[in-house]
C-alpha atoms as a PDB file:
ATOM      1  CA  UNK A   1     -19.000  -9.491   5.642  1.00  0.00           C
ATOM      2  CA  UNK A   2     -17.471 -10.716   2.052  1.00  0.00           C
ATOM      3  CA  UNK A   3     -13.789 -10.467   1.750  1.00  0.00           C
ATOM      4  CA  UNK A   4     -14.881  -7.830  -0.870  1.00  0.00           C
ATOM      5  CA  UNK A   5     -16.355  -5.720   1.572  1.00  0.00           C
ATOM      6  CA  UNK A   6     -13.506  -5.811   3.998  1.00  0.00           C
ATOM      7  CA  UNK A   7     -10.525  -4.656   1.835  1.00  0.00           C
ATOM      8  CA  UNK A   8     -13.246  -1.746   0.421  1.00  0.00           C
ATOM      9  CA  UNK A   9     -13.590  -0.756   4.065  1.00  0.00           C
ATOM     10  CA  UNK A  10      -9.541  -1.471   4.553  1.00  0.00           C
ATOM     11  CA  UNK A  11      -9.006   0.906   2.088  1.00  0.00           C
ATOM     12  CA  UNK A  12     -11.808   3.626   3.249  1.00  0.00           C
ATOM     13  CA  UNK A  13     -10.607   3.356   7.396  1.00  0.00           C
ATOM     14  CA  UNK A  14      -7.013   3.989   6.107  1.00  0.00           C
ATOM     15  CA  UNK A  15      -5.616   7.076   4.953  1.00  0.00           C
ATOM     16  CA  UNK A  16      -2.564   5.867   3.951  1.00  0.00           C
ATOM     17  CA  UNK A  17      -2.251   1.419   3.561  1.00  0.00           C
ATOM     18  CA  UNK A  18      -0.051  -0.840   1.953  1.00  0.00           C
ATOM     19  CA  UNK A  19      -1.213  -4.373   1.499  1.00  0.00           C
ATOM     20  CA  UNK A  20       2.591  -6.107   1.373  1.00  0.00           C
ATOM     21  CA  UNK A  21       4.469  -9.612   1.360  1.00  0.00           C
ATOM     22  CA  UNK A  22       5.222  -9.294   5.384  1.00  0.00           C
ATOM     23  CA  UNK A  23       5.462  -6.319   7.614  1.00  0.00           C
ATOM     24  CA  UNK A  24       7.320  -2.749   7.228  1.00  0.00           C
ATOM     25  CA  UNK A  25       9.368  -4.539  10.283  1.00  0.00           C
ATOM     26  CA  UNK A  26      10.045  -7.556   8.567  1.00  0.00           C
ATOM     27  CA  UNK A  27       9.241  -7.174   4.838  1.00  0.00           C
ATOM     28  CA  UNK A  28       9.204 -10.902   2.893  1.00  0.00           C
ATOM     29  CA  UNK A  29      10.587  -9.570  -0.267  1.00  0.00           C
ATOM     30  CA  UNK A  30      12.400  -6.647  -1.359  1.00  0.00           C
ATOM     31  CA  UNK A  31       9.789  -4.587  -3.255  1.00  0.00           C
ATOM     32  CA  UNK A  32       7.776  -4.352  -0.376  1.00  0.00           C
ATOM     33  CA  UNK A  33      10.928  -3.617   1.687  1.00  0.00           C
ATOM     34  CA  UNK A  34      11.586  -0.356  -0.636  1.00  0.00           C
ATOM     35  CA  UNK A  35       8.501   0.314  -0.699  1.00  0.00           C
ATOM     36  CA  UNK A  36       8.269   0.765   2.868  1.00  0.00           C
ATOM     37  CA  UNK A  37      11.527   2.480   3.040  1.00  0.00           C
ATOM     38  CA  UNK A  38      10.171   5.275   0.432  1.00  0.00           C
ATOM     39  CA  UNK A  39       6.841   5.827   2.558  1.00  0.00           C
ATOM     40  CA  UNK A  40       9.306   5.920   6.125  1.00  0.00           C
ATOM     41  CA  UNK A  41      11.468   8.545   3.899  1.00  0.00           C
ATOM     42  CA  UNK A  42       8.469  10.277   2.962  1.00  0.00           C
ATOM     43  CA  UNK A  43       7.430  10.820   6.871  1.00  0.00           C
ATOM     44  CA  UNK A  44       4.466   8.375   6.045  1.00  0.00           C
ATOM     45  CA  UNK A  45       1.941   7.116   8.823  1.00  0.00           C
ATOM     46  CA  UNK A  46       0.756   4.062   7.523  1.00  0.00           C
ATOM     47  CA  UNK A  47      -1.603   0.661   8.023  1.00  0.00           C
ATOM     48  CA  UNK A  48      -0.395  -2.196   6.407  1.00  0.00           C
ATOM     49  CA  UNK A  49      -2.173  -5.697   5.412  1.00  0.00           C
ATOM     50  CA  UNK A  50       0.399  -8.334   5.282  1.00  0.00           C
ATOM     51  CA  UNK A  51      -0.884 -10.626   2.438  1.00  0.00           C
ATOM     52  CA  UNK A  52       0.634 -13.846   3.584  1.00  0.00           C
ATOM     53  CA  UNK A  53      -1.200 -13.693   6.583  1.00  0.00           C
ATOM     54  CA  UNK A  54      -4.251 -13.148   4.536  1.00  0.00           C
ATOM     55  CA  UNK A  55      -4.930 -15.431   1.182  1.00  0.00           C
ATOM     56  CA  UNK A  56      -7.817 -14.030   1.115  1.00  0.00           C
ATOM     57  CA  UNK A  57      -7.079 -10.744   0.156  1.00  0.00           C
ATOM     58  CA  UNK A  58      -4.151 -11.800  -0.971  1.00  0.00           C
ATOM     59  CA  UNK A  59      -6.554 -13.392  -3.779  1.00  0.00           C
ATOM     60  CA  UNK A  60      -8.959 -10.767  -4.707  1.00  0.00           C
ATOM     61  CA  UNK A  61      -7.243  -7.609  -3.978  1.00  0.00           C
ATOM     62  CA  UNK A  62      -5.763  -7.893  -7.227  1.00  0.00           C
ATOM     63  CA  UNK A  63      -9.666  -7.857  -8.865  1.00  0.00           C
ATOM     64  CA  UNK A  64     -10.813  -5.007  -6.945  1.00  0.00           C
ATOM     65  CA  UNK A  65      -7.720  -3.025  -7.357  1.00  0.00           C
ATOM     66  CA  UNK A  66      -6.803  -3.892 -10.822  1.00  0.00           C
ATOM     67  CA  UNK A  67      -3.261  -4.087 -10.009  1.00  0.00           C
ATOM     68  CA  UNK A  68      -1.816  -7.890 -10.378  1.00  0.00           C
ATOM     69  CA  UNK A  69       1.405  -7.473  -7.992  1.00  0.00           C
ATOM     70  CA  UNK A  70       2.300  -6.724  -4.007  1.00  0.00           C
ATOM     71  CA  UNK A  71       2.879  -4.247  -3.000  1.00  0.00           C
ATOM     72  CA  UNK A  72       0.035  -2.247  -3.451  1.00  0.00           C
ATOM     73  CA  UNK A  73      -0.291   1.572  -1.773  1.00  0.00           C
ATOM     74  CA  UNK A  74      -3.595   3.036  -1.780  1.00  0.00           C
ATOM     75  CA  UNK A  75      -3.509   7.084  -0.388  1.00  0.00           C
ATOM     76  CA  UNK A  76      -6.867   8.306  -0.095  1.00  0.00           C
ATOM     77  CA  UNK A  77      -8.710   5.346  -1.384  1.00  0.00           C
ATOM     78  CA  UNK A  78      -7.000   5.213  -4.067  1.00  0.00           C
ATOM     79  CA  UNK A  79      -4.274   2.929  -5.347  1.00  0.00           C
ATOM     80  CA  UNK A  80      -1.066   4.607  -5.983  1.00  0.00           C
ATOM     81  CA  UNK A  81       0.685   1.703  -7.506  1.00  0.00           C
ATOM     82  CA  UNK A  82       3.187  -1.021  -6.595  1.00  0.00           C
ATOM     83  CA  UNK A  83       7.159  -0.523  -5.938  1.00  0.00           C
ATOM     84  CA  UNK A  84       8.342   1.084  -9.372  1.00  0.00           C
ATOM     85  CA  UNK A  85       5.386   4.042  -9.492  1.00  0.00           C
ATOM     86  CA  UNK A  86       5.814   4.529  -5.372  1.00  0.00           C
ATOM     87  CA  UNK A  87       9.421   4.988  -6.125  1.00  0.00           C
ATOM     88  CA  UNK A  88       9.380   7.055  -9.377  1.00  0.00           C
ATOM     89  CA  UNK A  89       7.373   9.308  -7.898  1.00  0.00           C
ATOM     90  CA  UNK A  90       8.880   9.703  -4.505  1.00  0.00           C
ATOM     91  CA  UNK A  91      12.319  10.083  -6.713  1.00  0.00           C
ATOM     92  CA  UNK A  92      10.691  13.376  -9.364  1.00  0.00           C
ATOM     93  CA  UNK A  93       8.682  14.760  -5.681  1.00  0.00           C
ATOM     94  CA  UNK A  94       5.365  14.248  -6.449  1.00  0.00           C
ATOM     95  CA  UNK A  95       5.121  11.650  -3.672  1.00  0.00           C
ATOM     96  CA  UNK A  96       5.771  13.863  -0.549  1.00  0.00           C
ATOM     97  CA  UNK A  97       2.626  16.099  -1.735  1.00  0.00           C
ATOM     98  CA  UNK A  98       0.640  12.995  -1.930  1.00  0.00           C
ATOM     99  CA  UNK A  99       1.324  12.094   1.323  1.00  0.00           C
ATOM    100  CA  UNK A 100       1.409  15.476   3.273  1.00  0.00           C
ATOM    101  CA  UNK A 101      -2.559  15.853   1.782  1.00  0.00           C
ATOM    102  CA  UNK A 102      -3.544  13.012   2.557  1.00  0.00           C
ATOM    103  CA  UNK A 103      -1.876  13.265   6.681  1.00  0.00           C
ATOM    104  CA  UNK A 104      -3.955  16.497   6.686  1.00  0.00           C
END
């Protein structure tokens, strides 16, 4: 299986994943620690992919997704965003809904 092929599938098997510098236990920096933090407020069950660990996804994510930075929070199979956007919109609301849909 290409490394391609595995994140696709990470994404698919996962309703809610963040692919992150570390893990929500011990986050490596501190946007994936508020990110984490936002998704825990938020009542989130989520996978996560700790990048570190991984080069290789750590590598191509970025040309699947079309996002450059970690974090990176994909709901549904699709990316959400990094820190800033998970943030913003857990701060106007919009978050929760995103979340509660995507847990049902």
């Amino acid at each position: 299986m290409s490394i391609e092929d595995k994140i696709k599938d990470q994404i698919k098997d996962n309703k809610i994943l963040i692919y992150m510098k570390g893990s929500p236990y011990e986050p490596k920096c501190g946007f994936s620690a508020k990110t984490v933090q936002v998704l825990i407020n938020c009542g989130a069950e989520f996978s996560y992919v700790d990048i570190l660990e991984n080069q290789d996804i750590r590598q191509t994510l970025p040309s699947i997704s079309d996002w450059p930075t970690f974090p990176q929070v994909f709901v549904g199979g699709e990316l959400i965003g990094g820190c800033d956007i998970v943030t913003e919109m857990h701060e106007a609301g919009d978050l929760q809904s995103i979340i509660n849909e995507a847990a049902s």
